[in-house]
Protein backbone atom coordinates (compact mmCIF):
# COMPACT_ATOMS: atom_id res chain seq x y z
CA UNK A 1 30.48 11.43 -26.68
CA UNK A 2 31.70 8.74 -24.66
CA UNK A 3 33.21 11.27 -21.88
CA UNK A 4 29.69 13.47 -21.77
CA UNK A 5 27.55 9.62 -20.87
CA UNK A 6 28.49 9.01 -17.49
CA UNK A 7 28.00 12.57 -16.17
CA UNK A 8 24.41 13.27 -18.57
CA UNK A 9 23.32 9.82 -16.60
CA UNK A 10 24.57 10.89 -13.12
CA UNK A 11 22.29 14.07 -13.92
CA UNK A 12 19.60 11.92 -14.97
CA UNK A 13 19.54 9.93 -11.96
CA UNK A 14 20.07 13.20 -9.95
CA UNK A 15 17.04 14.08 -11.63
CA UNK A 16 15.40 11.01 -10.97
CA UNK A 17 15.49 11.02 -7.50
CA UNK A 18 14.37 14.92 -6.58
CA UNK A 19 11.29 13.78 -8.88
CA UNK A 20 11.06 10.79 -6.98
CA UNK A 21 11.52 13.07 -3.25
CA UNK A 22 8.87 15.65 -4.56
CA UNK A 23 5.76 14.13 -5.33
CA UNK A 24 5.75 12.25 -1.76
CA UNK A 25 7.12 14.72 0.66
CA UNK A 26 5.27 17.93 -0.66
CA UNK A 27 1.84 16.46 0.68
CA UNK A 28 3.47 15.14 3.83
CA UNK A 29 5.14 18.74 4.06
CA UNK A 30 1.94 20.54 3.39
CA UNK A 31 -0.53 18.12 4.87
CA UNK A 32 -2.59 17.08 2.52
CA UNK A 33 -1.96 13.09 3.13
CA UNK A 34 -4.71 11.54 3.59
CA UNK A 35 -6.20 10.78 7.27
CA UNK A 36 -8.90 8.93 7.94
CA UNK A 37 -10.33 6.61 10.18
CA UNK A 38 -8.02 3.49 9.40
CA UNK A 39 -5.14 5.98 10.44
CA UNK A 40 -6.44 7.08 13.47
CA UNK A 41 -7.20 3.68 15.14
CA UNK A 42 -3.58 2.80 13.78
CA UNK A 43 -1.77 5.91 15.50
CA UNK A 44 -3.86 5.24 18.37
CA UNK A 45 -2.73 1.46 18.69
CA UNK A 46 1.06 2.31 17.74
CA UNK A 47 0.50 5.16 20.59
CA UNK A 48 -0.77 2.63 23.41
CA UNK A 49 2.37 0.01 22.37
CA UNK A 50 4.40 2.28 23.39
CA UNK A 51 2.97 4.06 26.76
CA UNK A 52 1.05 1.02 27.96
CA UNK A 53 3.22 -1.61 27.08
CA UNK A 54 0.45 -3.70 25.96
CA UNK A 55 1.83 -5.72 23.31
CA UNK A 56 -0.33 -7.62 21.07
CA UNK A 57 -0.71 -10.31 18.44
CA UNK A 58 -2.70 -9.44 15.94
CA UNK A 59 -3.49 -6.62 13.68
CA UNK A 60 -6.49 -4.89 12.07
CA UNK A 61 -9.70 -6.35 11.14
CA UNK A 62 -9.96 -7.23 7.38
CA UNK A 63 -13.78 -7.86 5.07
CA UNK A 64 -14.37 -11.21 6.94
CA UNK A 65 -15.75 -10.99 10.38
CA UNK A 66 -13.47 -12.19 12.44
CA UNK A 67 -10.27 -12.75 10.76
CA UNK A 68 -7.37 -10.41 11.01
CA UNK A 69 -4.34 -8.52 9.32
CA UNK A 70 -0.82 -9.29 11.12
CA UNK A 71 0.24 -7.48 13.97
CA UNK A 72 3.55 -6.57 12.52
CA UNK A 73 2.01 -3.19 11.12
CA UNK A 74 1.60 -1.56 14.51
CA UNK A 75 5.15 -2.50 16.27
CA UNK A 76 6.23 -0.61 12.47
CA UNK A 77 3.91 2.27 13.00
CA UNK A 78 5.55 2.03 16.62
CA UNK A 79 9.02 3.23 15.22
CA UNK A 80 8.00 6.84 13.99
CA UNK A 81 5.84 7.30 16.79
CA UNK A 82 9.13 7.31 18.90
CA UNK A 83 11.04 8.85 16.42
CA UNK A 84 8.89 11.76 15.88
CA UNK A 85 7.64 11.58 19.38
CA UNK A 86 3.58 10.94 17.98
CA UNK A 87 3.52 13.78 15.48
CA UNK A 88 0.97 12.61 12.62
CA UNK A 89 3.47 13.85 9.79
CA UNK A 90 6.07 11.16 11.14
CA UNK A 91 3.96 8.37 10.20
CA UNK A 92 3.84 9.09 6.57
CA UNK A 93 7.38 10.23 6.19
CA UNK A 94 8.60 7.02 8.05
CA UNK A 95 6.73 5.26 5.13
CA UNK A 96 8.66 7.26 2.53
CA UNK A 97 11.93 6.66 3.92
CA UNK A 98 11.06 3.23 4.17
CA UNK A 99 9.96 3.34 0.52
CA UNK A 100 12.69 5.28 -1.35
CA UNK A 101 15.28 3.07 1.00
CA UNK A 102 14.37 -0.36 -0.32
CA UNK A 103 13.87 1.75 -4.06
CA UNK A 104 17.34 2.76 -3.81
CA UNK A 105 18.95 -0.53 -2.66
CA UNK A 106 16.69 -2.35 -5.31
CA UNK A 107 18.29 0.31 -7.84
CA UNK A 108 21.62 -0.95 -7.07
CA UNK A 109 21.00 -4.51 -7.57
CA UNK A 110 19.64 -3.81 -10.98
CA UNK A 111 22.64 -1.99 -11.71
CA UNK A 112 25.13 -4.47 -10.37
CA UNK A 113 23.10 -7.47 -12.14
CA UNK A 114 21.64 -5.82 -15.32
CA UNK A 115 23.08 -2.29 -16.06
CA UNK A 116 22.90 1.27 -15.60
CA UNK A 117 20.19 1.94 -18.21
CA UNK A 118 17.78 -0.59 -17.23
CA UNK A 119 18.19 0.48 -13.47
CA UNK A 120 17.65 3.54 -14.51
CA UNK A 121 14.71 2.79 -16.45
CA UNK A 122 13.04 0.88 -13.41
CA UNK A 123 14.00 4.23 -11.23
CA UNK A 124 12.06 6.61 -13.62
CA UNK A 125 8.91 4.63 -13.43
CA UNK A 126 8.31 3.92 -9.93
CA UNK A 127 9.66 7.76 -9.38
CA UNK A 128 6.27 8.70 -11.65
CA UNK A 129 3.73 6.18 -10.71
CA UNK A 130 0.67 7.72 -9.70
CA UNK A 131 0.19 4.34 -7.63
CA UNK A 132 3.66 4.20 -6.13
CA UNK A 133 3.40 8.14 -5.39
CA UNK A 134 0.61 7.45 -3.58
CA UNK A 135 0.94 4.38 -1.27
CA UNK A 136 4.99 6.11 -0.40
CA UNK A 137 2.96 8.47 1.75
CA UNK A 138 -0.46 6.71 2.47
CA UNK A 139 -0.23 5.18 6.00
CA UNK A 140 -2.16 2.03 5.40
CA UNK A 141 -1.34 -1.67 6.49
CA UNK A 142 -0.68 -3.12 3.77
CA UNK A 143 1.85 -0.58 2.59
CA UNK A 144 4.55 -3.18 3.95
CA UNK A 145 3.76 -5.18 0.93
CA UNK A 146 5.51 -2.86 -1.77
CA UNK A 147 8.92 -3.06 -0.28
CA UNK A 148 8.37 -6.47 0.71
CA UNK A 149 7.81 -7.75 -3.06
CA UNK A 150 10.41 -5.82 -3.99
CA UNK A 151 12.70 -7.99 -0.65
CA UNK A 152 11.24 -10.89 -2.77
CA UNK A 153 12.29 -9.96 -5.84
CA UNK A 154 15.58 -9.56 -4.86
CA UNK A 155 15.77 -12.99 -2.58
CA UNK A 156 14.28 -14.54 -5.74
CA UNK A 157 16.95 -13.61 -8.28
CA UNK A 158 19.97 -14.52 -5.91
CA UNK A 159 18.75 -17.94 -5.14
CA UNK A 160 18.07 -18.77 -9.44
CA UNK A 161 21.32 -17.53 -9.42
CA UNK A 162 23.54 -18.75 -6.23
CA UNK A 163 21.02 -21.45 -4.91
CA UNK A 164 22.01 -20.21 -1.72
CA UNK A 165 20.21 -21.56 1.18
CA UNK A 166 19.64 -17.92 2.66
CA UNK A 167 18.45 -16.78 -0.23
CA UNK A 168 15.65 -19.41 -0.22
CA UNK A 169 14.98 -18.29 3.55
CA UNK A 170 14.90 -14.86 2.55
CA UNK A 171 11.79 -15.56 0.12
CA UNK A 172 9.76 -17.03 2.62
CA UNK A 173 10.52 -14.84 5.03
CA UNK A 174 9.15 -12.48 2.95
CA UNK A 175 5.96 -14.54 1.57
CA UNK A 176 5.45 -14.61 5.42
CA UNK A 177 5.61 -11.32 5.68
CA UNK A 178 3.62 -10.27 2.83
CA UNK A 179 0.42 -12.51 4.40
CA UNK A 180 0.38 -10.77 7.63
CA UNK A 181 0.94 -7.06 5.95
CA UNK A 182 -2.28 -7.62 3.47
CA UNK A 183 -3.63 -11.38 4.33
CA UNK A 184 -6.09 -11.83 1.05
CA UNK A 185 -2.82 -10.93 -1.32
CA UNK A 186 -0.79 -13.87 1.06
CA UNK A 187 -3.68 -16.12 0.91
CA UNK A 188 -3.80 -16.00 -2.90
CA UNK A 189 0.46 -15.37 -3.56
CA UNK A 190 1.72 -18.44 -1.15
CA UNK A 191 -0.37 -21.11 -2.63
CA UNK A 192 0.15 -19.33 -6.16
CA UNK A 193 4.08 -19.72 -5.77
CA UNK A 194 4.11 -23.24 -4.66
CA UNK A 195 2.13 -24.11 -7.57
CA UNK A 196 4.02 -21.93 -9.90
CA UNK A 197 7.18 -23.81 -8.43
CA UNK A 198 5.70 -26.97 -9.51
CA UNK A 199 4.39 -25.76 -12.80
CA UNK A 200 7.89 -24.59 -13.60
CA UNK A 201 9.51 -27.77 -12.68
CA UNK A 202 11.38 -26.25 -9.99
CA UNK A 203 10.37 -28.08 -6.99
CA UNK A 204 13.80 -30.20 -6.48
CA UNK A 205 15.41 -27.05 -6.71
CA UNK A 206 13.54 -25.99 -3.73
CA UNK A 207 12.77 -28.61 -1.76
CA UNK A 208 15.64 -31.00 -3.16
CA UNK A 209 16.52 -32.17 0.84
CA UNK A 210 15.10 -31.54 4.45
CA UNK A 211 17.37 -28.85 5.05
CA UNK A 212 16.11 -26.45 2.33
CA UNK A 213 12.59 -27.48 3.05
CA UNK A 214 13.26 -26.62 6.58
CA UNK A 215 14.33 -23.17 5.65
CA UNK A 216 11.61 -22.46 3.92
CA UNK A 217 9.38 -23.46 6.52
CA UNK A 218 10.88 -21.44 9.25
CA UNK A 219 11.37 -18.54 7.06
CA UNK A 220 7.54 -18.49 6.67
CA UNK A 221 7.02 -18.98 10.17
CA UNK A 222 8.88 -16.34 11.61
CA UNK A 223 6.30 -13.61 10.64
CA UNK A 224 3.30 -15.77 11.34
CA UNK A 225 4.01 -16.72 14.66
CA UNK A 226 2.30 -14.08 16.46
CA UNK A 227 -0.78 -15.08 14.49
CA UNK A 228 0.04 -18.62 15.75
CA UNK A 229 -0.13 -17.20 19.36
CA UNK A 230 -3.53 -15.53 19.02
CA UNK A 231 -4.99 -18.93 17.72
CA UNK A 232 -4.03 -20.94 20.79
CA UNK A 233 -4.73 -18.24 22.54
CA UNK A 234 -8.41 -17.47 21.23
CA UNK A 235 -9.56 -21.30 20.58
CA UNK A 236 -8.77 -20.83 16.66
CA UNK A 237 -11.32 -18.07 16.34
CA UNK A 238 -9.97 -17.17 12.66
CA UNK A 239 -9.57 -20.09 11.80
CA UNK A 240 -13.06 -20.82 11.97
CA UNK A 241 -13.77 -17.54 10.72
CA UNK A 242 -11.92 -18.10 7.51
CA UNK A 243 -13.83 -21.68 7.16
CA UNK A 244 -16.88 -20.49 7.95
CA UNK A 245 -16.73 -17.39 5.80
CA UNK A 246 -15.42 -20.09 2.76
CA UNK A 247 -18.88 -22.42 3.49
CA UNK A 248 -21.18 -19.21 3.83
CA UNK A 249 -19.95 -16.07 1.86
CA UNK A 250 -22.11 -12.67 1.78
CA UNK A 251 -25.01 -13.12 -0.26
CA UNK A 252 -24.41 -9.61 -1.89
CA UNK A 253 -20.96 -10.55 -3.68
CA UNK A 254 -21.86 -14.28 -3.47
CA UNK A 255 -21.22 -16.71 -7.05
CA UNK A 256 -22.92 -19.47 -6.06
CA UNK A 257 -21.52 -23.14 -7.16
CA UNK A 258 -24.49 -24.23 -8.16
CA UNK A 259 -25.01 -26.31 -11.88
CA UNK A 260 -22.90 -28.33 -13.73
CA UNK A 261 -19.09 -27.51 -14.79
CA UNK A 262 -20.35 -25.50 -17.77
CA UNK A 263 -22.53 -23.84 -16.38
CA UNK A 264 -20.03 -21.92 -13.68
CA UNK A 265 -17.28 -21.86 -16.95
CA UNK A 266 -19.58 -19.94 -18.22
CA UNK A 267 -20.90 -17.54 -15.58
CA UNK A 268 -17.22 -17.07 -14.67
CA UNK A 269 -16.64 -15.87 -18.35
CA UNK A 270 -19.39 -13.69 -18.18
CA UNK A 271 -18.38 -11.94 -15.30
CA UNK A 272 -15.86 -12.88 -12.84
CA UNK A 273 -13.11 -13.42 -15.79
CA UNK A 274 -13.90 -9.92 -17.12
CA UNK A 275 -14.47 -8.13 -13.65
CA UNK A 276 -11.09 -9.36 -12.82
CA UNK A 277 -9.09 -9.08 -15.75
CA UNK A 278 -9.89 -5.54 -15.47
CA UNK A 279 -8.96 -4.91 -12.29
CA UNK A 280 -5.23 -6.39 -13.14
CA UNK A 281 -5.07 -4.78 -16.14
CA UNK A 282 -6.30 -1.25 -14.01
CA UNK A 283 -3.65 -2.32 -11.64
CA UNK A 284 -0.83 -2.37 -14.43
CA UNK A 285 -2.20 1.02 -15.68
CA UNK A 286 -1.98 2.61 -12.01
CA UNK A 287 1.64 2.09 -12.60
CA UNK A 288 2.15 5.00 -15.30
CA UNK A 289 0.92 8.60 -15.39
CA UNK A 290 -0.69 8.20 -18.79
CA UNK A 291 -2.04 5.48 -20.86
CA UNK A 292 -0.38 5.98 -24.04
CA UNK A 293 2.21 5.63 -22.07
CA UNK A 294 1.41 2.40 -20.72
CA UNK A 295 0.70 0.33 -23.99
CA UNK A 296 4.07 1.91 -25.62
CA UNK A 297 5.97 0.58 -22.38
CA UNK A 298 3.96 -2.71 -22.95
CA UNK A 299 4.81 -3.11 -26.40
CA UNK A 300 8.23 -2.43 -26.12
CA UNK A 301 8.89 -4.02 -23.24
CA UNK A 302 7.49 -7.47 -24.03
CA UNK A 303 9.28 -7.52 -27.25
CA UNK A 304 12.46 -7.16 -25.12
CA UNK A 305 11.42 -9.74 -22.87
CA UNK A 306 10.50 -12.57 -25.97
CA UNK A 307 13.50 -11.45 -28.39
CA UNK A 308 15.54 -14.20 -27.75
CA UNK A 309 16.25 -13.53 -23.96
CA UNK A 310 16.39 -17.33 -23.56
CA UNK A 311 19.68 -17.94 -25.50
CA UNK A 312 20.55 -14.03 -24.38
CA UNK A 313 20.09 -14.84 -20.25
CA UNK A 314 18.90 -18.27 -19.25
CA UNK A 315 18.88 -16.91 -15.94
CA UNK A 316 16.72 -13.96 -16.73
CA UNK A 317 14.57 -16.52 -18.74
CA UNK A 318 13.69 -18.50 -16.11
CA UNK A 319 13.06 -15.96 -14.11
CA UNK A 320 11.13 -14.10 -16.46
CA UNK A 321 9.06 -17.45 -17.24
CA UNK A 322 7.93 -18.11 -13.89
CA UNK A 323 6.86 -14.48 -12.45
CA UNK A 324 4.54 -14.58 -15.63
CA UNK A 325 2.92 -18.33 -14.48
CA UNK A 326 3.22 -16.84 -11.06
CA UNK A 327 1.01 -13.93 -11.95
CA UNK A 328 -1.06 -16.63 -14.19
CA UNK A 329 -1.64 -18.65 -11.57
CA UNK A 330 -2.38 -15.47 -8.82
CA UNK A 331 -5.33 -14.48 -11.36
CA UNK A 332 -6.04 -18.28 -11.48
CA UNK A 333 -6.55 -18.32 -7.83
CA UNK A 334 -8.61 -15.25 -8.16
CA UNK A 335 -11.24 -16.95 -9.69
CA UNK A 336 -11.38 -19.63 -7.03
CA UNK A 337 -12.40 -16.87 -4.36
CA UNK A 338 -16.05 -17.03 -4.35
CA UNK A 339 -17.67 -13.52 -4.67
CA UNK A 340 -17.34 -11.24 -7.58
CA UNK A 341 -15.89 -8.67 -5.77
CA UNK A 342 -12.15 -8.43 -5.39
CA UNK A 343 -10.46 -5.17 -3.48
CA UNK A 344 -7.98 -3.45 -5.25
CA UNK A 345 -6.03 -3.69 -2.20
CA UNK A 346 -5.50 -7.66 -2.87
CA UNK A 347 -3.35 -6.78 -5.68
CA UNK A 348 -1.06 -4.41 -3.36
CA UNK A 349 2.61 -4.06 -4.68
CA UNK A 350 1.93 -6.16 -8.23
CA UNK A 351 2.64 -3.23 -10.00
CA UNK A 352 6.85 -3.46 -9.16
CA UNK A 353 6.52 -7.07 -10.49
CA UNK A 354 5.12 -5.60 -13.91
CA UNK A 355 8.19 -2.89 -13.42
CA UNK A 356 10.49 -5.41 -13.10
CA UNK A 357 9.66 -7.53 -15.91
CA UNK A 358 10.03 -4.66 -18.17
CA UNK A 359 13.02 -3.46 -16.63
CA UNK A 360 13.91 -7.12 -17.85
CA UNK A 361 12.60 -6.47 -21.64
CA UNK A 362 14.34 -3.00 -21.48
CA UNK A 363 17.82 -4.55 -19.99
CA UNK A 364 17.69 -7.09 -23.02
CA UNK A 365 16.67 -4.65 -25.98
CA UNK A 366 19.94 -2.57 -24.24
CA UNK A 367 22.30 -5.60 -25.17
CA UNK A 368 21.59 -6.30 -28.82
CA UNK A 369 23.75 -6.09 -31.67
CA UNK A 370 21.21 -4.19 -33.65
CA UNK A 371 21.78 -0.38 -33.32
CA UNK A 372 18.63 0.33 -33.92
CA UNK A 373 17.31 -2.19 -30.92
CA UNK A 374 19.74 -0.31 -28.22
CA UNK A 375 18.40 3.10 -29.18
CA UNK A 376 15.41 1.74 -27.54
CA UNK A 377 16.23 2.00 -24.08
CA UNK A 378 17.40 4.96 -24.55
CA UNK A 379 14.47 6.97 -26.42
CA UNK A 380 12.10 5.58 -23.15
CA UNK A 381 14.52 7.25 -21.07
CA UNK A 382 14.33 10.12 -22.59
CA UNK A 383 10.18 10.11 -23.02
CA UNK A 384 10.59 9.53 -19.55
CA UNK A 385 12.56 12.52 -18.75
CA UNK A 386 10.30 15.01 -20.44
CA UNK A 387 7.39 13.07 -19.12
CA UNK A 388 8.75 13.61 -15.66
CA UNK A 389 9.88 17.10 -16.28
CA UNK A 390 6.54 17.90 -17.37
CA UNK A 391 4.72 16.48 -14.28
CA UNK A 392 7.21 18.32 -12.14
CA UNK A 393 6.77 21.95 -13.85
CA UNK A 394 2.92 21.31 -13.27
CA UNK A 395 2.96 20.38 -10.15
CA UNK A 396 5.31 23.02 -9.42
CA UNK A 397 2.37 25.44 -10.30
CA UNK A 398 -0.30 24.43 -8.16
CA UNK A 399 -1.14 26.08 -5.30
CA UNK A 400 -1.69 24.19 -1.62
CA UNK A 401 -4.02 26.66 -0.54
CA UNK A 402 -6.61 24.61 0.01
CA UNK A 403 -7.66 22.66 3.04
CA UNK A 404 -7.20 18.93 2.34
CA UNK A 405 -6.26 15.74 3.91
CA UNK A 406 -5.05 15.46 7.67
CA UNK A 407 -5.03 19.17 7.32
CA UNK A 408 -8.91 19.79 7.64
CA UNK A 409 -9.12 17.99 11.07
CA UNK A 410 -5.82 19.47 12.07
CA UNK A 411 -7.60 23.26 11.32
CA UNK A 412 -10.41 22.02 12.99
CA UNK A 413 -9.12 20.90 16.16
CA UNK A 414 -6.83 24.13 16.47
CA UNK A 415 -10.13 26.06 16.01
CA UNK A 416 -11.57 24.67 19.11
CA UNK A 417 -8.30 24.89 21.11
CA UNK A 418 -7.87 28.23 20.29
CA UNK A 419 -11.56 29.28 21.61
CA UNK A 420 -10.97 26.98 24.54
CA UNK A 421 -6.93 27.44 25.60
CA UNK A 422 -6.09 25.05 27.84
CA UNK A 423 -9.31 25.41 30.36
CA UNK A 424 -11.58 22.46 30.51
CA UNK A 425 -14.03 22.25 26.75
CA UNK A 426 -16.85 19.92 25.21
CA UNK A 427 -16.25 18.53 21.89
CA UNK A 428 -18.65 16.34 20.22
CA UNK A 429 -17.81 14.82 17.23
CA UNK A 430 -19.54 13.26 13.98
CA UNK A 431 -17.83 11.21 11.16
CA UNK A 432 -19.21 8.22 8.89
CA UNK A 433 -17.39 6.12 10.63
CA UNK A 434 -18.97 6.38 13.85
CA UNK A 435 -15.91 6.48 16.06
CA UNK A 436 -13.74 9.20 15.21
CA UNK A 437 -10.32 7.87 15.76
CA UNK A 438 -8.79 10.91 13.56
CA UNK A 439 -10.03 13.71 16.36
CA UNK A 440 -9.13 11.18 19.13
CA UNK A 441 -5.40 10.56 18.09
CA UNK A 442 -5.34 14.55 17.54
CA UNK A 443 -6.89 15.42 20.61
CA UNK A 444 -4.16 12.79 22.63
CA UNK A 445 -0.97 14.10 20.38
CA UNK A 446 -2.45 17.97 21.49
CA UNK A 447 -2.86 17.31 25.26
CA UNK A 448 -0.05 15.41 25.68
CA UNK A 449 2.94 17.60 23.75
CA UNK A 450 1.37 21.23 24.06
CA UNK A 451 -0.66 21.21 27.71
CA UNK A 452 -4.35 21.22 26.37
CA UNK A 453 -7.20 19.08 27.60
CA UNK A 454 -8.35 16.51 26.17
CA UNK A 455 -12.39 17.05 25.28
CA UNK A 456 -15.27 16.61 27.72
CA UNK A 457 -18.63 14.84 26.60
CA UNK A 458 -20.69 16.91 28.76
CA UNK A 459 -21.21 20.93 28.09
CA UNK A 460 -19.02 22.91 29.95
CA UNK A 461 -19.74 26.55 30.88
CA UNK A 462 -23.18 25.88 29.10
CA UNK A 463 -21.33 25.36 25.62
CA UNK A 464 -19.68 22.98 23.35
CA UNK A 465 -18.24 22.74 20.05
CA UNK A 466 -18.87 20.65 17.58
CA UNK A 467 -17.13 19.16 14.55
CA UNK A 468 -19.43 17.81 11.74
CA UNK A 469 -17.79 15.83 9.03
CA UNK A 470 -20.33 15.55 5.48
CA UNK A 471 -21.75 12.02 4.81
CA UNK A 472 -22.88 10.77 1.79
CA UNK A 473 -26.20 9.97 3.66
CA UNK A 474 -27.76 13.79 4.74
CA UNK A 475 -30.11 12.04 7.37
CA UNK A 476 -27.58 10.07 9.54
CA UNK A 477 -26.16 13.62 10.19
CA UNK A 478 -29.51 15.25 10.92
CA UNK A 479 -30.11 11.94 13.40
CA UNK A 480 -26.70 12.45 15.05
CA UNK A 481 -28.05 16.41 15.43
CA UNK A 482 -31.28 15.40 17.36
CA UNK A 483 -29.59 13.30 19.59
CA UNK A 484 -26.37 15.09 19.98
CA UNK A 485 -28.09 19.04 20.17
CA UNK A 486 -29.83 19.78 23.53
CA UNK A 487 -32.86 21.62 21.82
CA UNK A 488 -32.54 24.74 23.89
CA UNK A 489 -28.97 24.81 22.75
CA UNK A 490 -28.31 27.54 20.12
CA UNK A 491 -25.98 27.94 17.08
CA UNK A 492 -23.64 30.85 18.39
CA UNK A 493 -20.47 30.31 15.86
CA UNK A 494 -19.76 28.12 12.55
CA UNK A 495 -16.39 27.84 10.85
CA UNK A 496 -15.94 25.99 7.48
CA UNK A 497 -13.05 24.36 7.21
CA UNK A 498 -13.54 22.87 3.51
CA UNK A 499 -16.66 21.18 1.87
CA UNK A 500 -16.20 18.17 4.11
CA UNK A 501 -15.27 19.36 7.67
CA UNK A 502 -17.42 22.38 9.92
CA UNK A 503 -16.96 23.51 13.59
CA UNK A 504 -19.28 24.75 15.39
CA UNK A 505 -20.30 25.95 18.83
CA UNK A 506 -23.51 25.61 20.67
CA UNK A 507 -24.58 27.57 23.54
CA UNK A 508 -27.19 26.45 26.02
CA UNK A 509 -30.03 29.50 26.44
């Protein structure tokens, strides 16, 4: 039996990672990621980095007027857009590498520190999370976060371990890091972990001498000082932004401090507690494919974690004890933000610290003396298997006939370039957004790899197409229409391209 376990796991892991490939290249192969106006204006800045030079400091706008992501995102987004020379499919599949990269390396710490099953175990989940599918292959800014807590993670467990100076550098650098990828999660994770370090007695550790507390400082720094720059720069504009926004929040998501202590105890257990607490417990979910799934993980794996893992592996202990007041403390700090409305996107990347903590119950279950206790491990393996094996033989099955994602506005853009060729054309444009970045980047990538013009505003050769993208609100389309439609233009041609995107062309009479 013993000569049939190492090859049956090398299988498995096989396994593991063409489940893990699948899922996130077959939409990037058939184009079906999604595209929308966050990715255009991205390709669009990583695009003018590059051919203009023009280098800049900050990144996209976040919910508060005025205040910023990092900049960091578009000199990433920069990379594929030489490496693929601006082809929309590079940006996603640049995230993926980037993704399955810092997976894999992750994988082999957890092997080298825990073991094979339990690195295993942590493999299988991320390969099926529905949440971790998605963001591998969704070009958004705060992507940067899930390998970066994962960098943490890592930097984390060697300093409890080696109390290595780099290793303490490494966090911060990554806590920096993490702030200018998504800047709410920073705002609400940096503050949480220097409490948490304090709450955990661990602040000598830390901060024991000027050295260390110089390392952590400049590790933090690093990735912020581009931010820094922009502040000089722009006479602290976010910085009032941020206190202005904390003095007068919007009215429509506003919980106003008003009444005694009781009084907002109360109103926050009436509704911020419970709004929130779902949304973490909806972001622990998004980390399996099916729920019954999720509270058998649960239940299993915080047994492993309490069944005396402190006389097992002080190390793991302690660092089991504080990600859980870390994660306390994050929902703490939650609470202190001062609307009732909380983005999902603020919780980026906390699913791999819920994966890793029950890699850490799993690991520990693995290393009992009780047979029955070991089997564990290896019956969630196995669930996991047939769970996987079942996803894939589904997925296998369904057809990618159908127009979706970055492949609607790719159809629709080769509809009007094959009416037009590569003579002069007008192309108006609709989307909900107002500006359509999506048709802009296209249009650029088009013109400048295959010969074709970019669009004219004004009708040429008494015509011009038009691409009409659905909104939720009929009449903003049917405003757009009166103003955009010459009326003695007529409706000569209309193609379909799914529910959501139309092209049409409209001749002058």
């Amino acid at each position: 039996m013993k000569n049939l376990k190492k090859p049956l796991f090398f299988l498995l892991l096989v396994f593991t990672l063409f489940v893990f490939c699948y899922f996130r290249l077959k939409p990037i192969y058939f184009q079906t990621f999604p595209y929308t106006f966050d990715q255009g204006r991205d390709f669009l800045k990583a695009q003018e980095l590059i051919k203009e030079k023009n280098l800049t400091f900050i990144g996209a706008p976040t919910g508060i007027g005025g205040v910023f992501h990092g900049a960091w995102w578009y000199y990433y987004l920069a990379v594929p857009y030489l490496l693929f020379q601006g082809h929309p499919s590079g940006f996603p599949f640049f995230t993926f590498v980037t993704f399955l990269t810092a997976t894999i390396l992750f994988f082999v710490f957890l092997k080298r520190e825990l073991n094979f099953v339990s690195s295993l175990f942590f493999l299988m989940l991320l390969a099926i999370s529905p949440y971790l599918i998605q963001i591998s292959f969704f070009v958004i800014s705060s992507f940067p976060v899930v390998p970066l807590i994962l960098f943490f993670l890592w930097a984390f467990y060697r300093f409890l371990k080696t109390k290595e100076n780099r290793n303490l550098f490494f966090i911060f650098l990554s806590l920096g890091f993490i702030l200018e990828a998504e800047l709410p999660t920073g705002i609400f994770l940096v503050p949480s972990f220097l409490l948490t370090v304090l709450l955990t007695r661990n602040f000598k550790l830390f901060f024991w001498d000027k050295r260390r507390a110089s390392l952590a400082l400049i590790g933090f720094l690093i990735p912020v000082v581009p931010r820094i720059l922009f502040e000089f720069k722009n006479n602290f504009m976010q910085t009032k932004a941020v206190l202005y926004f904390l003095a007068n929040p919007r009215k429509d998501n506003f919980i106003a401090f008003q009444g005694g202590v009781f009084d907002q105890l109360y109103l926050f257990w009436q509704y911020d507690i419970l709004v929130k607490l779902r949304l973490f417990w909806e972001n622990y979910l998004s980390l399996f494919p099916d729920k019954t799934l999720a509270y058998v993980v649960l239940a299993i794996g915080l047994f492993g974690l309490f069944y005396r893992l402190k006389k097992t592996s002080p190390l793991l202990w302690r660092l089991t004890l504080f990600l859980l007041v870390l994660n306390v403390v994050f929902f703490l700090a939650t609470l202190l933000y001062r609307s009732n409305f909380l983005w999902a996107n603020y919780l980026e990347g906390f699913p791999l610290f819920y994966a890793f903590l029950l890699t850490i119950g799993v690991y520990n279950l693995s290393k009992r003396s009780e047979r029955i206790l070991r089997a564990i491990p290896y019956f969630l393996l196995a669930v996991l298997f047939v769970i996987s094996a079942n996803k894939l033989y589904r997925e296998a099955g369904l057809s990618d006939k159908k127009i979706s994602g970055i492949k609607a506005q790719v159809t629709a853009v080769e509809e009007i370039y094959k009416n037009a060729g590569k003579d002069d054309f007008c192309a108006r444009i609709y989307t909900p957004p107002v500006i359509p970045y999506t048709y802009n980047y296209l249009f650029d990538y088009y013109s400048q790899k295959k010969g074709f013009k970019k669009p004219e505003y004004r009708f040429v050769k008494d015509q011009c197409s038009y691409i009409i993208e659905a909104d939720a609100y009929a009449f903003r389309v049917e405003n757009w229409r009166q103003e955009n439609i010459p009326k003695k233009a007529s409706l000569v041609d209309k193609k379909v391209i799914n529910e959501n995107v139309s092209v049409e062309l409209w001749k002058l009479k």
